[in-house]
Protein backbone atom coordinates (compact mmCIF):
# COMPACT_ATOMS: atom_id res chain seq x y z
CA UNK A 1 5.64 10.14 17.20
CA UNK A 2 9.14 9.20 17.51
CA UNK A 3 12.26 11.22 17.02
CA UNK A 4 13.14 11.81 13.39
CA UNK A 5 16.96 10.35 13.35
CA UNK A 6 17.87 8.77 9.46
CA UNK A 7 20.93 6.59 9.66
CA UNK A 8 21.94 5.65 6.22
CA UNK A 9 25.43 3.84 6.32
CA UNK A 10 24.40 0.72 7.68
CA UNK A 11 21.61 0.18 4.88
CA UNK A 12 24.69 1.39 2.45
CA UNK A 13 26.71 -1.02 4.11
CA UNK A 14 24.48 -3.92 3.47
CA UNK A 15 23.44 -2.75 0.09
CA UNK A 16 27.54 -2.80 -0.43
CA UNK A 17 27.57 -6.44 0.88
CA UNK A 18 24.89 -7.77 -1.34
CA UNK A 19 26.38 -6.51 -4.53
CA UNK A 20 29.67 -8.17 -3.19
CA UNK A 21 28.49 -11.29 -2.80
CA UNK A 22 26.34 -11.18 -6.06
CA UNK A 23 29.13 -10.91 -8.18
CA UNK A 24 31.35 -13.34 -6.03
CA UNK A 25 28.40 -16.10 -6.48
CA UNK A 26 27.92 -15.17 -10.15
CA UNK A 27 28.36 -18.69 -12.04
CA UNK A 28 31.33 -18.28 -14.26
CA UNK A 29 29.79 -20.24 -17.13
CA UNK A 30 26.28 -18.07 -17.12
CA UNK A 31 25.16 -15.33 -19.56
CA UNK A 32 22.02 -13.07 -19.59
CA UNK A 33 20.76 -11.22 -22.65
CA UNK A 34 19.07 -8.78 -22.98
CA UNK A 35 17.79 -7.01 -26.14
CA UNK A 36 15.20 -4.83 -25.06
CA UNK A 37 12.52 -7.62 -25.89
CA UNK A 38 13.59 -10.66 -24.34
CA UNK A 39 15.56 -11.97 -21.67
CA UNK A 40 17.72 -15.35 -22.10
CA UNK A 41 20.19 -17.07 -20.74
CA UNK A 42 22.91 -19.56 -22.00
CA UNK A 43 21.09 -22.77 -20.26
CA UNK A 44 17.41 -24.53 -20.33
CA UNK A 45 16.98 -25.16 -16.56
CA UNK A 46 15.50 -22.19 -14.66
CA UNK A 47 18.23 -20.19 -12.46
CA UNK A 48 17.34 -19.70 -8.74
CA UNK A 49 18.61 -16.66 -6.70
CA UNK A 50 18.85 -17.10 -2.95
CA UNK A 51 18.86 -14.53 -0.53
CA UNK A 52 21.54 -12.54 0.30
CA UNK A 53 23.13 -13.51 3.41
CA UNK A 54 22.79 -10.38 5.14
CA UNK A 55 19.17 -10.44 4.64
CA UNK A 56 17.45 -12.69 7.41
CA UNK A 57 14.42 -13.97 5.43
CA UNK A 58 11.55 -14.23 7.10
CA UNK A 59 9.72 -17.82 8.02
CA UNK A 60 6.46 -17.18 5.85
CA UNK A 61 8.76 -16.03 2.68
CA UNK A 62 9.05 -18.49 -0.39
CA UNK A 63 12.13 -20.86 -0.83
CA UNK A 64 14.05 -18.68 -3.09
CA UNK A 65 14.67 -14.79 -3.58
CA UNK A 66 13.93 -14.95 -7.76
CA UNK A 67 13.98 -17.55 -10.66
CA UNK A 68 14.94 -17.02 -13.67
CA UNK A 69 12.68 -19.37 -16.09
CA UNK A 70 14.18 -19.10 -19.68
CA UNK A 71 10.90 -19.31 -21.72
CA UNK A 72 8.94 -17.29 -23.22
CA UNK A 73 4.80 -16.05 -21.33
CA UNK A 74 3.21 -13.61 -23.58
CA UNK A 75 1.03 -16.39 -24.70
CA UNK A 76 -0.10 -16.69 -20.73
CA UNK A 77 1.15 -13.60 -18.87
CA UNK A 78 -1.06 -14.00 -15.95
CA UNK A 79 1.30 -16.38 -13.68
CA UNK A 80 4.68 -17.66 -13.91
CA UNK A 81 4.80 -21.22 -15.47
CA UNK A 82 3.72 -24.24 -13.82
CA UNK A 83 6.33 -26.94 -12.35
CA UNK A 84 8.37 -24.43 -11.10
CA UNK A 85 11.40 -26.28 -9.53
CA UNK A 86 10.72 -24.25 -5.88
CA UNK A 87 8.52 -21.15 -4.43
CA UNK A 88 10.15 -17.72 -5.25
CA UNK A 89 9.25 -14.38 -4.31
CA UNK A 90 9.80 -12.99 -7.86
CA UNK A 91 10.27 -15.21 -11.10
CA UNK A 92 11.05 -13.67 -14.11
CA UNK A 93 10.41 -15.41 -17.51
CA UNK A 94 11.78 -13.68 -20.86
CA UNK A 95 9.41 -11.17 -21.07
CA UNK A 96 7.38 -10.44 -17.51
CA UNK A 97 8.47 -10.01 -13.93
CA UNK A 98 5.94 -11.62 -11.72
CA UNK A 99 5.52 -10.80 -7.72
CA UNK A 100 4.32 -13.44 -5.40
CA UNK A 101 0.85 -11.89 -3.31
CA UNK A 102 1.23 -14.49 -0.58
CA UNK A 103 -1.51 -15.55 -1.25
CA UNK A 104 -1.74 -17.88 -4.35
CA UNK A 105 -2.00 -15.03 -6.57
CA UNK A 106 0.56 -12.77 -9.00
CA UNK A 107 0.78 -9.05 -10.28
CA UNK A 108 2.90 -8.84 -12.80
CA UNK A 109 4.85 -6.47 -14.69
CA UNK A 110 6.69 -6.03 -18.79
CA UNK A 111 10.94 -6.27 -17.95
CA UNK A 112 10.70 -3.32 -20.60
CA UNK A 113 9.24 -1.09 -17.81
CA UNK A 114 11.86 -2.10 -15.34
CA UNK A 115 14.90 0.92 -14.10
CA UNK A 116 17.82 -0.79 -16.18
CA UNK A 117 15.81 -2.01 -18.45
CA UNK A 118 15.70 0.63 -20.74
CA UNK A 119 18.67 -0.48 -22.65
CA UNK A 120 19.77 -3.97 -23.99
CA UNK A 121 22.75 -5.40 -21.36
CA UNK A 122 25.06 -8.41 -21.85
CA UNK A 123 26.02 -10.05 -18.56
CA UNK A 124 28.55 -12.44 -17.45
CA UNK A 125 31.44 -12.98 -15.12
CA UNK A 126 33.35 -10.75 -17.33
CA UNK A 127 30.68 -7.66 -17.12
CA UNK A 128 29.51 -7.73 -13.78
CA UNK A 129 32.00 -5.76 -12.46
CA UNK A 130 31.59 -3.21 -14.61
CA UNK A 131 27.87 -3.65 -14.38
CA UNK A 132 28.46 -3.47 -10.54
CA UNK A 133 30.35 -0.31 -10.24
CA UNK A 134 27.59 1.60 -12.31
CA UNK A 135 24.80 0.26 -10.19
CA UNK A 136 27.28 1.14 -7.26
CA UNK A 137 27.36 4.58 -8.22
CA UNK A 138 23.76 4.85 -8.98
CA UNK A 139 22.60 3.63 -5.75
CA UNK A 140 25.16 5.94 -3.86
CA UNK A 141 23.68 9.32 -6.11
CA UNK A 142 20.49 7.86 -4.43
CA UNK A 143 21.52 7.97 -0.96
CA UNK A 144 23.30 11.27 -1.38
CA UNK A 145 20.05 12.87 -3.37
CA UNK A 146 18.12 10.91 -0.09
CA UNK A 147 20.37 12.86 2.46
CA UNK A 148 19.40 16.61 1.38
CA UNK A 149 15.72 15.67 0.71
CA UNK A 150 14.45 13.79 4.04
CA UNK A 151 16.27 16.03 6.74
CA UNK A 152 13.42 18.87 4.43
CA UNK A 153 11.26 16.57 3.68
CA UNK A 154 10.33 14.80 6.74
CA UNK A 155 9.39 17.38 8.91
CA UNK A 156 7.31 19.34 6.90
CA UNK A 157 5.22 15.79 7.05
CA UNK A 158 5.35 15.86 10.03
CA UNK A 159 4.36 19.39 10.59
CA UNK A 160 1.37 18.52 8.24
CA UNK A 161 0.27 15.26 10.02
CA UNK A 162 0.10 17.35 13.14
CA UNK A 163 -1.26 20.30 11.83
CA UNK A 164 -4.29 18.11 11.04
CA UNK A 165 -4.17 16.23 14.02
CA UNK A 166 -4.79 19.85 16.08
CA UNK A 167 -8.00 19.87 14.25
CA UNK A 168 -9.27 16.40 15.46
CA UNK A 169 -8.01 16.56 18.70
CA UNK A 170 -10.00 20.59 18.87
CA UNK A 171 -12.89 18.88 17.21
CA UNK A 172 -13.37 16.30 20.30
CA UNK A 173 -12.67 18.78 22.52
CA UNK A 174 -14.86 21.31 21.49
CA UNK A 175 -17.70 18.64 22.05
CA UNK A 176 -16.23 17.93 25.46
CA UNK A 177 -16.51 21.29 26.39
CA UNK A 178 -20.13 21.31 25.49
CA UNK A 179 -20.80 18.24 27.20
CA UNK A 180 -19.98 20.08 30.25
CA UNK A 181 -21.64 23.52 29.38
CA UNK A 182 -18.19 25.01 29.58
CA UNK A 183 -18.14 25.76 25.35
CA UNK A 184 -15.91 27.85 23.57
CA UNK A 185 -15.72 29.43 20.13
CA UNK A 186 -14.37 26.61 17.83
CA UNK A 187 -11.66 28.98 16.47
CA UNK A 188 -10.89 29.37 20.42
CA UNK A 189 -10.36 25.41 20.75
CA UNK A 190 -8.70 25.16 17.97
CA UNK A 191 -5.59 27.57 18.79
CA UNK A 192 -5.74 25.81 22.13
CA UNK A 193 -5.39 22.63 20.15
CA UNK A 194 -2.50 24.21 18.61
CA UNK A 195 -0.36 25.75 21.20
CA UNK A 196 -1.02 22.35 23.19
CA UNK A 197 0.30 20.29 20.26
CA UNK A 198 3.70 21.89 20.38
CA UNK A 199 3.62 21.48 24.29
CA UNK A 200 2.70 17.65 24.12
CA UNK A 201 5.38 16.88 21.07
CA UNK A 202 7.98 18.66 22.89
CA UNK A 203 7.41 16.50 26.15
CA UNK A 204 6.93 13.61 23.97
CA UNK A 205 10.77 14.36 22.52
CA UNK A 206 12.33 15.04 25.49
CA UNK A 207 10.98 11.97 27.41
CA UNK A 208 12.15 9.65 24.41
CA UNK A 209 15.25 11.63 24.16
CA UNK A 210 15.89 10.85 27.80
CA UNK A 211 14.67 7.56 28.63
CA UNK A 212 14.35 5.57 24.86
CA UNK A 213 12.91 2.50 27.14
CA UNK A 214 9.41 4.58 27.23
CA UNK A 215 6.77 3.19 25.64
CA UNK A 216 3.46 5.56 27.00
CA UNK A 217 1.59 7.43 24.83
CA UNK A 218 2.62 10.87 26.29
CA UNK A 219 1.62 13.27 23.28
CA UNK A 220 -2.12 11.80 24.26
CA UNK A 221 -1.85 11.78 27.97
CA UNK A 222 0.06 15.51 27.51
CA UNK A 223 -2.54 17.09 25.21
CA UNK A 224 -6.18 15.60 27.15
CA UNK A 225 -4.11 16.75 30.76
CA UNK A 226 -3.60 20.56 30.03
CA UNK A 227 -6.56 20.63 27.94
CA UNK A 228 -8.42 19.60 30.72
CA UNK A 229 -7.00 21.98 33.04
CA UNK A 230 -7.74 24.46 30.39
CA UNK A 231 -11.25 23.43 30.01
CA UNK A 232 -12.28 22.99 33.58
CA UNK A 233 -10.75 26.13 34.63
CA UNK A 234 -13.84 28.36 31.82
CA UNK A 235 -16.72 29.59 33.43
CA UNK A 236 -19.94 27.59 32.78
CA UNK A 237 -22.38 29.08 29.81
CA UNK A 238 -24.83 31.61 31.46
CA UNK A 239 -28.90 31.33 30.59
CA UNK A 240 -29.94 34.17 28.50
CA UNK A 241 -31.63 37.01 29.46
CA UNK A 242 -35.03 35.33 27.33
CA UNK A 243 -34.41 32.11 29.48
CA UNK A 244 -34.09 34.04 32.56
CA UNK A 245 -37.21 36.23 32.21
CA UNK A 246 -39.19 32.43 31.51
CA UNK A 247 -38.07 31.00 34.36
């Protein structure tokens, strides 16, 4: 597990830069309605969105980042229309936004149960900036709301994914101990499992800490080292006085 470390300007940065070149691309001659029903726009020919620049898309991706396709699919709302004029990841018709699978397939889902969507929205060159500045400040509430919430958050996941973790790694030791008739009380193991967890994760830490480069497994190599010091070190399980007296 790696160090916890959340750095949120550059994504804030980039999520500045996108919305920046959105409305600098934004074709002065386009309008989209919206009227809480249906989506249009002021042409006939489908409108492609390309990816933002500072987004590298990946080489398996489709052509474009969304379409637009001005027509209307609640009479076939289980793909986008055919003849599309290029592959998209997302195409939106006036009713449905549909999600490319990668695989030849669709999900799809009603505009009307989109964030945003909730109200009807007239947008054009004139708008968009003040369309821009309320998404601006939405998306920054976000981040800020993000900022108190995962410093909390995050560790008591982590504390949770470990606390579980204690009980598999204790569960194949306690075997290992009885492979080797050297067995202890589970609840024994167990709070072994535990005090070595925090000993392994704070090795683990420091070592990234100091040299990021690492790449071992050291919470694994950590925890099975002391606890096999631990183990060896018991004293094997004595016969009983019944087995004695039969021997």
């Amino acid at each position: 597990m790696a160090m916890i470390k959340i750095d949120f300007p550059p994504y804030q940065r980039r999520l500045a830069e996108i919305l920046t070149e959105a409305e600098t691309n934004f074709p002065s001659s386009l309008t989209i309605d919206w009227n809480r029903a249906e989506l249009t726009l002021n042409q006939t020919e489908p409108l492609v969105v390309p990816y933002p620049t500072a987004v590298t898309k990946p080489a398996e991706f489709p052509q474009a980042l969304l379409l637009i396709v001005p027509i209307s699919s609640l009479s076939s709302n289980l793909k986008p229309p055919d003849n599309l004029p290029m592959s998209a990841l997302a195409v939106v018709t006036q009713q449905q936004l549909f999600l490319t699978d990668f695989q030849g397939g669709w999900s799809q889902i009603a505009l009307a149960d989109l964030p945003g969507f909730d109200q009807p929205f007239h947008l054009n060159r004139q708008t968009l900036p003040e369309i821009k500045q309320a998404l601006s400040s939405r998306l920054e509430l976000i981040f800020q709301r993000a900022k108190q919430i995962l410093p909390v958050l995050l560790p008591m996941l982590v504390i949770i994914s470990q606390f579980f973790s204690s009980i598999f790694y204790a569960l194949i030791g306690f075997l290992m101990l009885r492979l080797i008739n050297k067995p202890l009380p589970w609840i024994k193991v167990w709070q072994i499992a535990l005090h070595l967890t925090v000993v392994a994760l704070s090795v683990q830490q420091l070592t990234n800490y100091l040299y990021q480069a690492n790449s071992l497994p050291l919470y694994s190599l950590t925890f099975w080292s002391l606890f096999i010091l631990i183990g060896w070190g018991q004293k094997p399980r004595q016969p009983t006085t019944g087995q004695i007296a039969s021997n």
